[in-house]
Protein backbone atom coordinates (compact mmCIF):
# COMPACT_ATOMS: atom_id res chain seq x y z
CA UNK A 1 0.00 0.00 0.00
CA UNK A 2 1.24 3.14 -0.94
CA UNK A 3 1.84 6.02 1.85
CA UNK A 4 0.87 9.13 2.18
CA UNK A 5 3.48 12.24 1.93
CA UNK A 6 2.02 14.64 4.07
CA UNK A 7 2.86 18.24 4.14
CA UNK A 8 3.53 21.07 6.60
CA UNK A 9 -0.61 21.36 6.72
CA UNK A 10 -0.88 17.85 7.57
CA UNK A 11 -2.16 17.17 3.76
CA UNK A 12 -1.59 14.06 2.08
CA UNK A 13 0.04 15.01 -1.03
CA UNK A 14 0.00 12.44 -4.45
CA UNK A 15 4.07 12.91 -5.71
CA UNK A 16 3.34 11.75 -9.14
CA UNK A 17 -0.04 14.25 -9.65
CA UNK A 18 2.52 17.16 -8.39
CA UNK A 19 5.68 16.50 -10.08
CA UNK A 20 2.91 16.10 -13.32
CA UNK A 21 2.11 19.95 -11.90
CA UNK A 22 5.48 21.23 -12.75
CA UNK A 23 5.33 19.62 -15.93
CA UNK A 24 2.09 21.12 -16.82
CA UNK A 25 3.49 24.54 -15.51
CA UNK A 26 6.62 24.30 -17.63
CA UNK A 27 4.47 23.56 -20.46
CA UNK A 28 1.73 26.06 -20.04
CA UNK A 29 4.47 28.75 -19.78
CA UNK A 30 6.80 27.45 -23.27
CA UNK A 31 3.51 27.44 -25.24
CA UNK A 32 1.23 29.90 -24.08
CA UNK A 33 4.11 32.65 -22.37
CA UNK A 34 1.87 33.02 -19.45
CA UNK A 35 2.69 32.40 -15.77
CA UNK A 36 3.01 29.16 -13.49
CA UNK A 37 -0.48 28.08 -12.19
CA UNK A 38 -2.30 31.42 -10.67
CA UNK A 39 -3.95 28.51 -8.70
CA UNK A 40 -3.92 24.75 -8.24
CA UNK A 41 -5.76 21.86 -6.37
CA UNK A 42 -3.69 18.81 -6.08
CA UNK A 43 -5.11 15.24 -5.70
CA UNK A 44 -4.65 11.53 -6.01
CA UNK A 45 -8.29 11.47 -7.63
CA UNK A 46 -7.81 14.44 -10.05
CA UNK A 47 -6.20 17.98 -9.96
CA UNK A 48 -6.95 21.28 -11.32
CA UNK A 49 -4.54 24.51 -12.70
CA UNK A 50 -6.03 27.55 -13.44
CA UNK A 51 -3.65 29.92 -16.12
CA UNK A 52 -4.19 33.39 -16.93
CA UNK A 53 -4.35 33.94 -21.05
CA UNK A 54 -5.31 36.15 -23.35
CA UNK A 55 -7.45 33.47 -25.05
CA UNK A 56 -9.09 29.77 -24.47
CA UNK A 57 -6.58 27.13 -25.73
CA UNK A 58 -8.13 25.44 -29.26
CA UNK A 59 -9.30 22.00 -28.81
CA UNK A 60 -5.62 21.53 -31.09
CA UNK A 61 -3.45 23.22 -28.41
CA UNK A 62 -5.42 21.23 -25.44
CA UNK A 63 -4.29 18.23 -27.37
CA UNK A 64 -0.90 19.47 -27.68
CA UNK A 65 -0.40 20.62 -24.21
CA UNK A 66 -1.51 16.44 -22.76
CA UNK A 67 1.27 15.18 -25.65
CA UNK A 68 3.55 17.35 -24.85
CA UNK A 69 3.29 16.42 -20.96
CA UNK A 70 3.24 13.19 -21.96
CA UNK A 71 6.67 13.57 -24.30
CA UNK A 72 8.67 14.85 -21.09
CA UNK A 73 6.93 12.39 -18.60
CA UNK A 74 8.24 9.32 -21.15
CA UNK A 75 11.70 11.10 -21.24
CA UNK A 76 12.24 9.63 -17.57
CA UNK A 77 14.05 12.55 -16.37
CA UNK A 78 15.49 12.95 -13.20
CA UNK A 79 13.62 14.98 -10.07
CA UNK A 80 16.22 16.35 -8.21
CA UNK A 81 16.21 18.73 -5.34
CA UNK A 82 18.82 21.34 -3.99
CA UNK A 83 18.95 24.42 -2.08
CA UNK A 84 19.81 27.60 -3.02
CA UNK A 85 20.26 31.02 -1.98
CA UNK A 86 17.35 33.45 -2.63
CA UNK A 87 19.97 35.86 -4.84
CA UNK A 88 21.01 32.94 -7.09
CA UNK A 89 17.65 31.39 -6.98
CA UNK A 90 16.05 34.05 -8.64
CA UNK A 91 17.99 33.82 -11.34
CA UNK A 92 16.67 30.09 -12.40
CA UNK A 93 12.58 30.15 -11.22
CA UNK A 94 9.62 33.02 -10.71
CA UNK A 95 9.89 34.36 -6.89
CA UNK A 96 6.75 36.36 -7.45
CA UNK A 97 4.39 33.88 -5.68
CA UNK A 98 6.82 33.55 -3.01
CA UNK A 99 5.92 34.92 0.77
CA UNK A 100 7.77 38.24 2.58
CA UNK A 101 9.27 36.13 5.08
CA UNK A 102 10.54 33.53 2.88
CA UNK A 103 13.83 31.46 3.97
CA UNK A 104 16.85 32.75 2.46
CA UNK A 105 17.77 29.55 1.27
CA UNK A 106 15.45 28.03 -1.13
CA UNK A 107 14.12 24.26 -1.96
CA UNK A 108 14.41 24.03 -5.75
CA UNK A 109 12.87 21.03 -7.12
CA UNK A 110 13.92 20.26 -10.79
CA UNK A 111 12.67 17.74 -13.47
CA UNK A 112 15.72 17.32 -15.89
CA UNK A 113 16.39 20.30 -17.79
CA UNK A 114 12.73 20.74 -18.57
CA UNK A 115 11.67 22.73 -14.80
CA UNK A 116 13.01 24.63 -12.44
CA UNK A 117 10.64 25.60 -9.25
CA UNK A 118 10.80 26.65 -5.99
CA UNK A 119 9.08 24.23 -4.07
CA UNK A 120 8.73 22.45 -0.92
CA UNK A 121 6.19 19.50 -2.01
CA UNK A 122 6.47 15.73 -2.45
CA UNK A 123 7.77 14.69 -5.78
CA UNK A 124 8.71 11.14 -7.65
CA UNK A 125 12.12 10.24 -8.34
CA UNK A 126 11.96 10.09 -11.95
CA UNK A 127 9.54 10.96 -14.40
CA UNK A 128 8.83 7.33 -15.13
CA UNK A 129 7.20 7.03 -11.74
CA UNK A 130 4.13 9.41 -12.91
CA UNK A 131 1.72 7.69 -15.49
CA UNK A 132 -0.05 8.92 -18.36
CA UNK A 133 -1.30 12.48 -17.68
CA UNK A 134 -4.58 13.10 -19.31
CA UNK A 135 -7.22 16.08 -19.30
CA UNK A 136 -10.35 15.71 -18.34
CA UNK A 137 -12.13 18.90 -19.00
CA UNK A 138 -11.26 22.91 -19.27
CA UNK A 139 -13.13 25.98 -19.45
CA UNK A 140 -12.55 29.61 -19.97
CA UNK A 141 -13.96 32.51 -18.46
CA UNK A 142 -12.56 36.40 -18.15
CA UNK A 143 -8.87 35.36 -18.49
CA UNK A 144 -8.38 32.57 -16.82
CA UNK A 145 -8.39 29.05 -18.32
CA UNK A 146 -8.95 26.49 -15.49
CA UNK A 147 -7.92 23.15 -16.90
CA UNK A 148 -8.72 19.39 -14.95
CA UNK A 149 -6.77 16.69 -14.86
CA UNK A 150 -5.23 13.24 -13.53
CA UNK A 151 -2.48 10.70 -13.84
CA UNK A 152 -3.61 7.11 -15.00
């Protein structure tokens, strides 16, 4: 049986649904040039990111954004963590959604050379460890495209 990760809110945490975050993130941001996830609901059952864009994805770019997950999930890239400080981690990830009082040393969680994120989350090992990632259903509405989602 597998076991929970939980996190500093006591919150059982899926790795493979949030390392597949970062991927979706990463992806999101080479294709559409918009932010990281302006906010996201992560769960064993099913997740959901919601992006700020200009306008709703065509059903051809929802179908490239799940291959194109998929295509650096089958890569089986290395998750690797290290710690930084704040001055040279802002030169790698976004510190924009980051709190005032944040440590001055931060948890950067990498997947291969794909992401880079300031994070303190559970993640998988390797990309191989995540599944097939697969949409479920999206909508759009003043700016912000919430997409759903789950590993299989």
């Amino acid at each position: 049986m597998e076991t929970p990760v939980l996190n500093e809110h006591n919150k059982q945490e899926h790795p493979p649904m949030h390392t597949a975050e970062h991927i979706l993130n990463a992806t999101m941001v080479k294709m559409f040039g918009c932010p990281r996830s302006k906010n996201a609901h992560i769960e064993k059952k099913k997740s959901k990111c919601d992006y700020l864009l200009d306008a709703e994805p065509t059903p051809e770019q929802v179908c490239e954004i799940e291959a194109k997950v998929n295509e650096v999930i089958a890569r089986k890239l290395d998750v690797t963590i290290e710690f930084l400080p704040l001055n040279e981690a802002g030169d790698i990830v976004d510190l924009s959604k980051l709190p005032e009082n944040v440590s001055p040393t931060l948890r950067i969680v990498r997947v291969g050379d794909y992401d880079a994120c300031a994070c303190i989350g559970a993640h998988v090992s390797n990309t191989s460890e995540i599944g097939t990632f697969k949409i479920l259903s999206h909508d759009f509405s003043d700016g912000r495209w919430r997409v759903r989602w789950k590993v299989l």
